[in-house]
PDB file of N, CA and C in Angstrom:
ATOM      1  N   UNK A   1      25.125  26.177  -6.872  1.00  0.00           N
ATOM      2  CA  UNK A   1      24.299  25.643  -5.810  1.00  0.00           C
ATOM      3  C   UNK A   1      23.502  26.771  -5.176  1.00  0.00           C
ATOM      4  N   UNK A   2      22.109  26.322  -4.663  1.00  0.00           N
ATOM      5  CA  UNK A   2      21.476  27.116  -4.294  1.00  0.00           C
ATOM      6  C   UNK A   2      21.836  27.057  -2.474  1.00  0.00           C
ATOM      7  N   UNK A   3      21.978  27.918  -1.849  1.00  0.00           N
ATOM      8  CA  UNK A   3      21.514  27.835  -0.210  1.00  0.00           C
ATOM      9  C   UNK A   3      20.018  27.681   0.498  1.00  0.00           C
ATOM     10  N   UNK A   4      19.651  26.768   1.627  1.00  0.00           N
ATOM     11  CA  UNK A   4      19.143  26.805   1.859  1.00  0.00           C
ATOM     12  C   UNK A   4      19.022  26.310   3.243  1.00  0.00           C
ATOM     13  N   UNK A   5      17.949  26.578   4.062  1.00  0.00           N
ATOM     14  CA  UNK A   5      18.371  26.559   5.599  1.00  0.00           C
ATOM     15  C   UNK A   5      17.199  25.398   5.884  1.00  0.00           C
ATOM     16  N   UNK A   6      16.972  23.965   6.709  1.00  0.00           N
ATOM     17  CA  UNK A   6      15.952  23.741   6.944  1.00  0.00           C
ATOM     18  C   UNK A   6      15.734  23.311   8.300  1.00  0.00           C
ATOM     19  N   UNK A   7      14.985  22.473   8.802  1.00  0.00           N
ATOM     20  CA  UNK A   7      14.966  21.887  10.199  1.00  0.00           C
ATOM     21  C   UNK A   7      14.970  20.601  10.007  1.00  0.00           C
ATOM     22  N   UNK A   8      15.799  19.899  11.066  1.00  0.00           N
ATOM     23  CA  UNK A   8      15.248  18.541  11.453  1.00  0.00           C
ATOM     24  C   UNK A   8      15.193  18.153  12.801  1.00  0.00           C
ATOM     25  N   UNK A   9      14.508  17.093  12.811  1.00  0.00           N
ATOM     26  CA  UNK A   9      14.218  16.177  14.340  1.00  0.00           C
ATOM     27  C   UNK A   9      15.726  15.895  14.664  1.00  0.00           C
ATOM     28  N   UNK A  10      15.933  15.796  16.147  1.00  0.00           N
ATOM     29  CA  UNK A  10      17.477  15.817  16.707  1.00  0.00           C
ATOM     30  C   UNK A  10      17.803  14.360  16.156  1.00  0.00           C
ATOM     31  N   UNK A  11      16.715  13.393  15.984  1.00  0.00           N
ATOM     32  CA  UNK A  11      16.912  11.778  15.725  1.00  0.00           C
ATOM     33  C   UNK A  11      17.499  11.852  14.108  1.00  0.00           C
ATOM     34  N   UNK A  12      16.733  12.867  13.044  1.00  0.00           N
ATOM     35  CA  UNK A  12      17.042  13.247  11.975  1.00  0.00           C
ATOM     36  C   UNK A  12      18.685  13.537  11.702  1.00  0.00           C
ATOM     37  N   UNK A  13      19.344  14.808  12.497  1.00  0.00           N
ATOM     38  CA  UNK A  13      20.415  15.371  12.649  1.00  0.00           C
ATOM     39  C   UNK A  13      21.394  14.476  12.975  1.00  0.00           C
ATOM     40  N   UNK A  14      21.016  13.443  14.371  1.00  0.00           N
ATOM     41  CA  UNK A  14      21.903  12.468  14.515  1.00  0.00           C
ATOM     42  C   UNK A  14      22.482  11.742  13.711  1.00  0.00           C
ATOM     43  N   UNK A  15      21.243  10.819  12.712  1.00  0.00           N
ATOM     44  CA  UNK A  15      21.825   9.930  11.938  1.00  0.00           C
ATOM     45  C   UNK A  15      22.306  10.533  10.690  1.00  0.00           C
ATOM     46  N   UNK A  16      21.965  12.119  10.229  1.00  0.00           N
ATOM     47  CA  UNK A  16      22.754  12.107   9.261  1.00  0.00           C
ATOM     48  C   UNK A  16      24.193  12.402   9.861  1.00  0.00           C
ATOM     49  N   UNK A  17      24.329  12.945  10.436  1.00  0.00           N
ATOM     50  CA  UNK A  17      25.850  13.265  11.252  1.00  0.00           C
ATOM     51  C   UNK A  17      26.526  12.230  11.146  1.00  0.00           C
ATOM     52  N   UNK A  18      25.838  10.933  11.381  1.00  0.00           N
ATOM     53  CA  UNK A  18      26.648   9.176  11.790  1.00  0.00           C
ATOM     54  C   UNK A  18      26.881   9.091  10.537  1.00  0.00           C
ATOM     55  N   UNK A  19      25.922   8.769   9.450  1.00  0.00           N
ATOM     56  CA  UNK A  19      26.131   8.666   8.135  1.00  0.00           C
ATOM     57  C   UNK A  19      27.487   9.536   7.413  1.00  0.00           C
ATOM     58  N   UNK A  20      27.477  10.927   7.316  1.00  0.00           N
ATOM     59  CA  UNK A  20      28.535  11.662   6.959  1.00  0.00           C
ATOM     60  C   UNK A  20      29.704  11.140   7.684  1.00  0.00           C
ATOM     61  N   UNK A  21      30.041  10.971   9.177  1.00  0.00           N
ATOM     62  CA  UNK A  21      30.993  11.039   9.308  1.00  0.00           C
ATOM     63  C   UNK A  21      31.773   9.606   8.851  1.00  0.00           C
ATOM     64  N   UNK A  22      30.943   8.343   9.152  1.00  0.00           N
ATOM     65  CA  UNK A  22      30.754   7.037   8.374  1.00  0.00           C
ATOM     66  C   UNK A  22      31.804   7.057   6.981  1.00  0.00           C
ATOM     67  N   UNK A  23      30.881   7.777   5.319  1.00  0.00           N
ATOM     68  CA  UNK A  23      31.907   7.907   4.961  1.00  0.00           C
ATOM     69  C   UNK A  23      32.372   9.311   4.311  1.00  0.00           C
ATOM     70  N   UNK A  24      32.752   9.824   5.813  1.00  0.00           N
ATOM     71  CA  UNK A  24      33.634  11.221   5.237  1.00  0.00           C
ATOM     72  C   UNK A  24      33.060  11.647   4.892  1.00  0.00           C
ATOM     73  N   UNK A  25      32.398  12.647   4.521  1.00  0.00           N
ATOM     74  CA  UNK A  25      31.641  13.466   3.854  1.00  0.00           C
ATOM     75  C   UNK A  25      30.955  14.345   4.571  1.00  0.00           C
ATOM     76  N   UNK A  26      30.593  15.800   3.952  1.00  0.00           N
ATOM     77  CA  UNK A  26      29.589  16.347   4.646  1.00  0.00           C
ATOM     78  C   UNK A  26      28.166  16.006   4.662  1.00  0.00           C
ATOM     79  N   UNK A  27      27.512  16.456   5.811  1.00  0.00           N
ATOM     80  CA  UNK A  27      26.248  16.254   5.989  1.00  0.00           C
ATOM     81  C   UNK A  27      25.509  17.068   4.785  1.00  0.00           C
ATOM     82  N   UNK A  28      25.826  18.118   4.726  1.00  0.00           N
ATOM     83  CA  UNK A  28      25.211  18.324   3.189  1.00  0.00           C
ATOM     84  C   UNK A  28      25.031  17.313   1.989  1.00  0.00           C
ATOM     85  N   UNK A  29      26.391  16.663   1.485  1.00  0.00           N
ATOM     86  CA  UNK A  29      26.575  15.571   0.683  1.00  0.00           C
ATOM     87  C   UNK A  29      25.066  14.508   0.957  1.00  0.00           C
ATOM     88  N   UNK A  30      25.536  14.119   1.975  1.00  0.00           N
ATOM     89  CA  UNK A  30      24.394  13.272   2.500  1.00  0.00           C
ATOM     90  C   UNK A  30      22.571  13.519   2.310  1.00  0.00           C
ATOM     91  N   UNK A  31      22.628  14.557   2.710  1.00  0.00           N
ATOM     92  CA  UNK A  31      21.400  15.085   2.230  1.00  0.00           C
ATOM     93  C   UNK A  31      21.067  15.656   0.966  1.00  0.00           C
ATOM     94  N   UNK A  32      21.916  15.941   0.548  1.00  0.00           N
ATOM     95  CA  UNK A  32      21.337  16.114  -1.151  1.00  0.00           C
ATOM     96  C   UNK A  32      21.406  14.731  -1.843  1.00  0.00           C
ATOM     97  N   UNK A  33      22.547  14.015  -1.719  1.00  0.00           N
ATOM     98  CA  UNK A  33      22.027  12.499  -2.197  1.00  0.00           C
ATOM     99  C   UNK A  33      20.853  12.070  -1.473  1.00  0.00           C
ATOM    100  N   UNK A  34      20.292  12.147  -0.646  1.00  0.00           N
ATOM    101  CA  UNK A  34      19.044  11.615   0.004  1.00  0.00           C
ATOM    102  C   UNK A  34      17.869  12.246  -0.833  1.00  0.00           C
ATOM    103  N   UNK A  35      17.907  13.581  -1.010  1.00  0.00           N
ATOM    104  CA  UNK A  35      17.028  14.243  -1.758  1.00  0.00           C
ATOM    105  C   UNK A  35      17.083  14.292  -3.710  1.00  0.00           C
ATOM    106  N   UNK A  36      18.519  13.137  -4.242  1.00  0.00           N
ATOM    107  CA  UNK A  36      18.183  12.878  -4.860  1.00  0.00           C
ATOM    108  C   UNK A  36      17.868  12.119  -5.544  1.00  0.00           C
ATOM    109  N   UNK A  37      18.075  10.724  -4.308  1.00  0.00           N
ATOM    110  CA  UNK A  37      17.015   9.649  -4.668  1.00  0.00           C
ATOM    111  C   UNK A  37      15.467   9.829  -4.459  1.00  0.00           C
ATOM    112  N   UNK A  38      15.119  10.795  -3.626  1.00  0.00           N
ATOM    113  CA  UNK A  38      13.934  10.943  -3.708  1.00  0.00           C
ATOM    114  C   UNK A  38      13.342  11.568  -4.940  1.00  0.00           C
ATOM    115  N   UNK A  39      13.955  12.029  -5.562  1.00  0.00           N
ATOM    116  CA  UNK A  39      13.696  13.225  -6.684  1.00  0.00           C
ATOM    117  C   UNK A  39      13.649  11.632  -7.905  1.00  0.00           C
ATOM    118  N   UNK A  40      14.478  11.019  -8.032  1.00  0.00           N
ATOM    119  CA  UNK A  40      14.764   9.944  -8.745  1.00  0.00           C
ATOM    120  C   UNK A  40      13.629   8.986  -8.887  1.00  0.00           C
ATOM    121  N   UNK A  41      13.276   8.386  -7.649  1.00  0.00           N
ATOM    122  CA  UNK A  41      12.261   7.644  -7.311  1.00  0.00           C
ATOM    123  C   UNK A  41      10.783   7.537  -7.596  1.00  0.00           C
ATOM    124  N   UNK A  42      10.372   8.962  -7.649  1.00  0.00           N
ATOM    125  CA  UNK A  42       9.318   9.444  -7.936  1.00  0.00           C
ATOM    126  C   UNK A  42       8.605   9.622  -6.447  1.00  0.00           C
ATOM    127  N   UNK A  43       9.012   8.872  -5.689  1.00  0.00           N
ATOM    128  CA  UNK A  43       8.023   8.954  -4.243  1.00  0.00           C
ATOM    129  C   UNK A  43       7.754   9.937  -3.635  1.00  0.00           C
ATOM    130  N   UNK A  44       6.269  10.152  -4.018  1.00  0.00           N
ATOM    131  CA  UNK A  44       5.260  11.601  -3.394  1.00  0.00           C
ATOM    132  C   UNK A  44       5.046  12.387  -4.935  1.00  0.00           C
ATOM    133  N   UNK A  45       5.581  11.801  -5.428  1.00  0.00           N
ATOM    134  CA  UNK A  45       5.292  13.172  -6.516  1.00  0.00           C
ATOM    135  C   UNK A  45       4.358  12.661  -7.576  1.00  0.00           C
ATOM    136  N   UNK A  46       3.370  13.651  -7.558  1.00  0.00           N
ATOM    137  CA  UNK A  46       1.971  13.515  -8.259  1.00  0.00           C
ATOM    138  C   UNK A  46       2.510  13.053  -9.688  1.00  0.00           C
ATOM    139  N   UNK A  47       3.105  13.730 -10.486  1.00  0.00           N
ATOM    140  CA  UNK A  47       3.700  12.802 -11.879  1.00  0.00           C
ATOM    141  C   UNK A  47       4.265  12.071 -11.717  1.00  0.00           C
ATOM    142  N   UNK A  48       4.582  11.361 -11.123  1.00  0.00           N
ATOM    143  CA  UNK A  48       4.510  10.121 -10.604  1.00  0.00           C
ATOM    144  C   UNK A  48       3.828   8.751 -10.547  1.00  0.00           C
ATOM    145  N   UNK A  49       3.090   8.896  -9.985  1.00  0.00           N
ATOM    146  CA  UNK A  49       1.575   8.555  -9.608  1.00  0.00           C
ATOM    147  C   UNK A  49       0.833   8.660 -11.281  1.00  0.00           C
ATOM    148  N   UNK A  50       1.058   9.902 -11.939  1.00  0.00           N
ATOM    149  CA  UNK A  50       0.480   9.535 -12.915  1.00  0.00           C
ATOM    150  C   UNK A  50       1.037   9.006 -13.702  1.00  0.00           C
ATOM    151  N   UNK A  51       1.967   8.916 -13.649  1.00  0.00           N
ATOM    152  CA  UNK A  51       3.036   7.956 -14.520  1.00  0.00           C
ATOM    153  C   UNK A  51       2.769   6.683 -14.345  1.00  0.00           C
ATOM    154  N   UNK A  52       2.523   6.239 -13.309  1.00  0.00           N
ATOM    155  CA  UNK A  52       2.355   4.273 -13.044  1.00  0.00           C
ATOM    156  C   UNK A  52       1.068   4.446 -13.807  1.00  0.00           C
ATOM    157  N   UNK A  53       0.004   5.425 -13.200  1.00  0.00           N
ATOM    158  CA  UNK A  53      -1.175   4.784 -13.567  1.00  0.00           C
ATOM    159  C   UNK A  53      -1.230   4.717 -15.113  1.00  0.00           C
ATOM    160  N   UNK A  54      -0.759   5.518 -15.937  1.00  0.00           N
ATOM    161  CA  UNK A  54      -0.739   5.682 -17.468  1.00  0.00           C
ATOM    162  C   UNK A  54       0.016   4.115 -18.150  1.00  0.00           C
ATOM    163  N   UNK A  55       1.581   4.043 -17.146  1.00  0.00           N
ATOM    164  CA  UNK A  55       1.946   2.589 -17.377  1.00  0.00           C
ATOM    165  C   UNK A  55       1.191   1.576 -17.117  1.00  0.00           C
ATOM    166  N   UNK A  56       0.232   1.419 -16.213  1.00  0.00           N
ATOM    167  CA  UNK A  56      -0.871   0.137 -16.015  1.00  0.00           C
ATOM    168  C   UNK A  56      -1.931   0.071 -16.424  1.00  0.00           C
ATOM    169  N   UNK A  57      -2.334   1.582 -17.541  1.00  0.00           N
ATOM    170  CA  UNK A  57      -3.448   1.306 -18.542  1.00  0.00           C
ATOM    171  C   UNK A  57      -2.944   1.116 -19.677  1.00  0.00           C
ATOM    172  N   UNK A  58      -1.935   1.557 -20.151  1.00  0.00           N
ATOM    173  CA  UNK A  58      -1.087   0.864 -21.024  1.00  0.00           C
ATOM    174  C   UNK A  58      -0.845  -0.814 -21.040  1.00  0.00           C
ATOM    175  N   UNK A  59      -0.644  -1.059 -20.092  1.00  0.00           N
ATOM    176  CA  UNK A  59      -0.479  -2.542 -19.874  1.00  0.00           C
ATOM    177  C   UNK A  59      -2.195  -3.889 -20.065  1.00  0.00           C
ATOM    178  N   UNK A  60      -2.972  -2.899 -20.266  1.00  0.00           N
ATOM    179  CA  UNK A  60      -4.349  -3.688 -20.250  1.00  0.00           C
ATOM    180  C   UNK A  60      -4.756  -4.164 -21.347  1.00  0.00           C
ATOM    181  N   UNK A  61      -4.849  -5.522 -21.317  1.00  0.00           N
ATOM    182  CA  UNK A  61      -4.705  -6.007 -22.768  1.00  0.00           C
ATOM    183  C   UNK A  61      -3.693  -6.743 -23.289  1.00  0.00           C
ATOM    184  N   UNK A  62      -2.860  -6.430 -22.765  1.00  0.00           N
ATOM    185  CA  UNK A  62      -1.228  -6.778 -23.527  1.00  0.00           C
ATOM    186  C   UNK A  62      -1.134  -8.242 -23.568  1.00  0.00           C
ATOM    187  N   UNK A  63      -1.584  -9.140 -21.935  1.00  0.00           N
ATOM    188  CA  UNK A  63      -1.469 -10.186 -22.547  1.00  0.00           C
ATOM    189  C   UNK A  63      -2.845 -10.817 -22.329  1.00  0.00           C
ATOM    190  N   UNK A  64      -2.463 -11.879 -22.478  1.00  0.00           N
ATOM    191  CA  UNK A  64      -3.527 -13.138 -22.295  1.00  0.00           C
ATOM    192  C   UNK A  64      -3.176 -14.681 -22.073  1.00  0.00           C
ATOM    193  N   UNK A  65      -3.757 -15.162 -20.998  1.00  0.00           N
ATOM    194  CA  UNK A  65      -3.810 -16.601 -20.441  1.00  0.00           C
ATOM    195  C   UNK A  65      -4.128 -17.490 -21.115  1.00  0.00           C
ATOM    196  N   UNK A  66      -5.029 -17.009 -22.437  1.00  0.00           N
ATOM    197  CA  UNK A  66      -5.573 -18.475 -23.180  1.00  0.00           C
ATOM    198  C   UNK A  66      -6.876 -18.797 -22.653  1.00  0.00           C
ATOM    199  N   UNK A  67      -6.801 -18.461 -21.771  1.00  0.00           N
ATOM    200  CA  UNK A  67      -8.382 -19.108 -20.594  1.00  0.00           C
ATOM    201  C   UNK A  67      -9.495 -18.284 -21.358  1.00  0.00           C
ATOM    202  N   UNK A  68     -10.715 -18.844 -21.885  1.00  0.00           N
ATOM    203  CA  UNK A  68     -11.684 -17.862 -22.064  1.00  0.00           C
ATOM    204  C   UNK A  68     -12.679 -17.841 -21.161  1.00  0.00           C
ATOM    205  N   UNK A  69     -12.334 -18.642 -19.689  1.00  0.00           N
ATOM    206  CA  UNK A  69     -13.720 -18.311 -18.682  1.00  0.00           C
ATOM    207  C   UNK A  69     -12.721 -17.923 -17.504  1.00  0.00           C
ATOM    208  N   UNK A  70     -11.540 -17.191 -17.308  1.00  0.00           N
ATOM    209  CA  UNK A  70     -11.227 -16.521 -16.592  1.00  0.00           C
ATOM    210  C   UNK A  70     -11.739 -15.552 -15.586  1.00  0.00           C
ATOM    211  N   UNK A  71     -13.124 -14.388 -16.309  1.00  0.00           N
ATOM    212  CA  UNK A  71     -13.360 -13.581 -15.237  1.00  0.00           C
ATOM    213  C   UNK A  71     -14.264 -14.472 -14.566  1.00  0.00           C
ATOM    214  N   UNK A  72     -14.821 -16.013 -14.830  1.00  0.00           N
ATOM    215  CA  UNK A  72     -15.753 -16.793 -14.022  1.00  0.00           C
ATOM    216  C   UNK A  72     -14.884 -17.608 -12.999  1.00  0.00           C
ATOM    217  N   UNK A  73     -14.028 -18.057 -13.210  1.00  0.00           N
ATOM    218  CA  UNK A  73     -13.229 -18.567 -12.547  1.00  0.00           C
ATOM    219  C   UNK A  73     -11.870 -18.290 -11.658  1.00  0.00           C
ATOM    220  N   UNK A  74     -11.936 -16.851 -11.900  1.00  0.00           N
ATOM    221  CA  UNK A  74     -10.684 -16.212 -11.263  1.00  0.00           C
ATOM    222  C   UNK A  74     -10.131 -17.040 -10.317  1.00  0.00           C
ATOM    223  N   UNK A  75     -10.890 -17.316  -9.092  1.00  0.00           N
ATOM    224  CA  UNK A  75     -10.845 -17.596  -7.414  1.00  0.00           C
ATOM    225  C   UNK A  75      -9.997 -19.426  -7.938  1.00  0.00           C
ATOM    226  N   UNK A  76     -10.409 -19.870  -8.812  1.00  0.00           N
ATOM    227  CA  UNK A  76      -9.901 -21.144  -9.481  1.00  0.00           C
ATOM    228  C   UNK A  76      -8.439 -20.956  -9.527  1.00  0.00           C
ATOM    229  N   UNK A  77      -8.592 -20.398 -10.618  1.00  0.00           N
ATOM    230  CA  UNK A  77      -6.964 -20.092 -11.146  1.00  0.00           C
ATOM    231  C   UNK A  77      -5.801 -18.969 -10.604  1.00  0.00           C
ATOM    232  N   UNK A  78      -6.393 -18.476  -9.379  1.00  0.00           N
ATOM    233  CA  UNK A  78      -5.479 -17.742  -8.520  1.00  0.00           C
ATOM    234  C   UNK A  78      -4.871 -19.064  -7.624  1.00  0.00           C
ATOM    235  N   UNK A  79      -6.053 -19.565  -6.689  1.00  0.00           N
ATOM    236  CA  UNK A  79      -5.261 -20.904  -5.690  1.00  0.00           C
ATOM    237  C   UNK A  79      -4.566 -21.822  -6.527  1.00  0.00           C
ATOM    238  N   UNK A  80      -4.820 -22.172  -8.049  1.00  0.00           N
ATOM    239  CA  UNK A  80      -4.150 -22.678  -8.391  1.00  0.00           C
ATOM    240  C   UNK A  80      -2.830 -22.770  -9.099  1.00  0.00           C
ATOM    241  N   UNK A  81      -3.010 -21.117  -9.089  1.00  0.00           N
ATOM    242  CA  UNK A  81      -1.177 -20.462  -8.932  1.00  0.00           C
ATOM    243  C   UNK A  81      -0.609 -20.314  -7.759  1.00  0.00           C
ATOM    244  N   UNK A  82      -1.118 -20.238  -7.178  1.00  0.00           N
ATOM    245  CA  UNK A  82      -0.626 -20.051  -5.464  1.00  0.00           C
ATOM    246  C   UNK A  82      -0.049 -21.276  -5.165  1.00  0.00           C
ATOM    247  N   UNK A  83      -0.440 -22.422  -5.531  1.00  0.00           N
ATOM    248  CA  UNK A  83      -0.083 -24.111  -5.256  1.00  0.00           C
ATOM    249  C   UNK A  83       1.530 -24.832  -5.607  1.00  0.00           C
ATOM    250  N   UNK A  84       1.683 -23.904  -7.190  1.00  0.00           N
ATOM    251  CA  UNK A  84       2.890 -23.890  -7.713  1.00  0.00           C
ATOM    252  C   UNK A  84       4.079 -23.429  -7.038  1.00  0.00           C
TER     253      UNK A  84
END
């Protein structure tokens, strides 16, 4: 393990304190699982971000409705999924 020193807001400090003592554990514990769902998640992190977007151009094309006047009628066949 690496050391490292950081800051938080007293509102920050509080609830991890409640949390650790909650279940047992140190506040360290707590915060490195916090930091490694964030790490997990992808949230904030630029490969990330490029990751969805690569998955949702990947995805273009893939299927199809059958409809061949779809981009004329979008506003049609949205309310009339919305109805369902």
């Amino acid at each position: 393990m690496v050391r490292t020193q950081m800051r938080l807001t007293e509102k920050q400090a509080e609830e991890v304190k409640r949390i650790a003592r909650a279940r047992r554990v140190s506040t360290a514990k707590i915060i490195r699982e916090a930091l490694d769902n964030l790490i997990r998640s992808g949230t904030g992190v630029t490969v990330a971000a490029e990751d969805r977007r690569a998955r949702a151009l990947n995805a273009v094309g893939r299927f199809s409705s059958g409809k061949r006047d779809i981009s004329r009628k979008h506003d049609k066949y949205l309310a009339e999924a919305f109805r369902k």
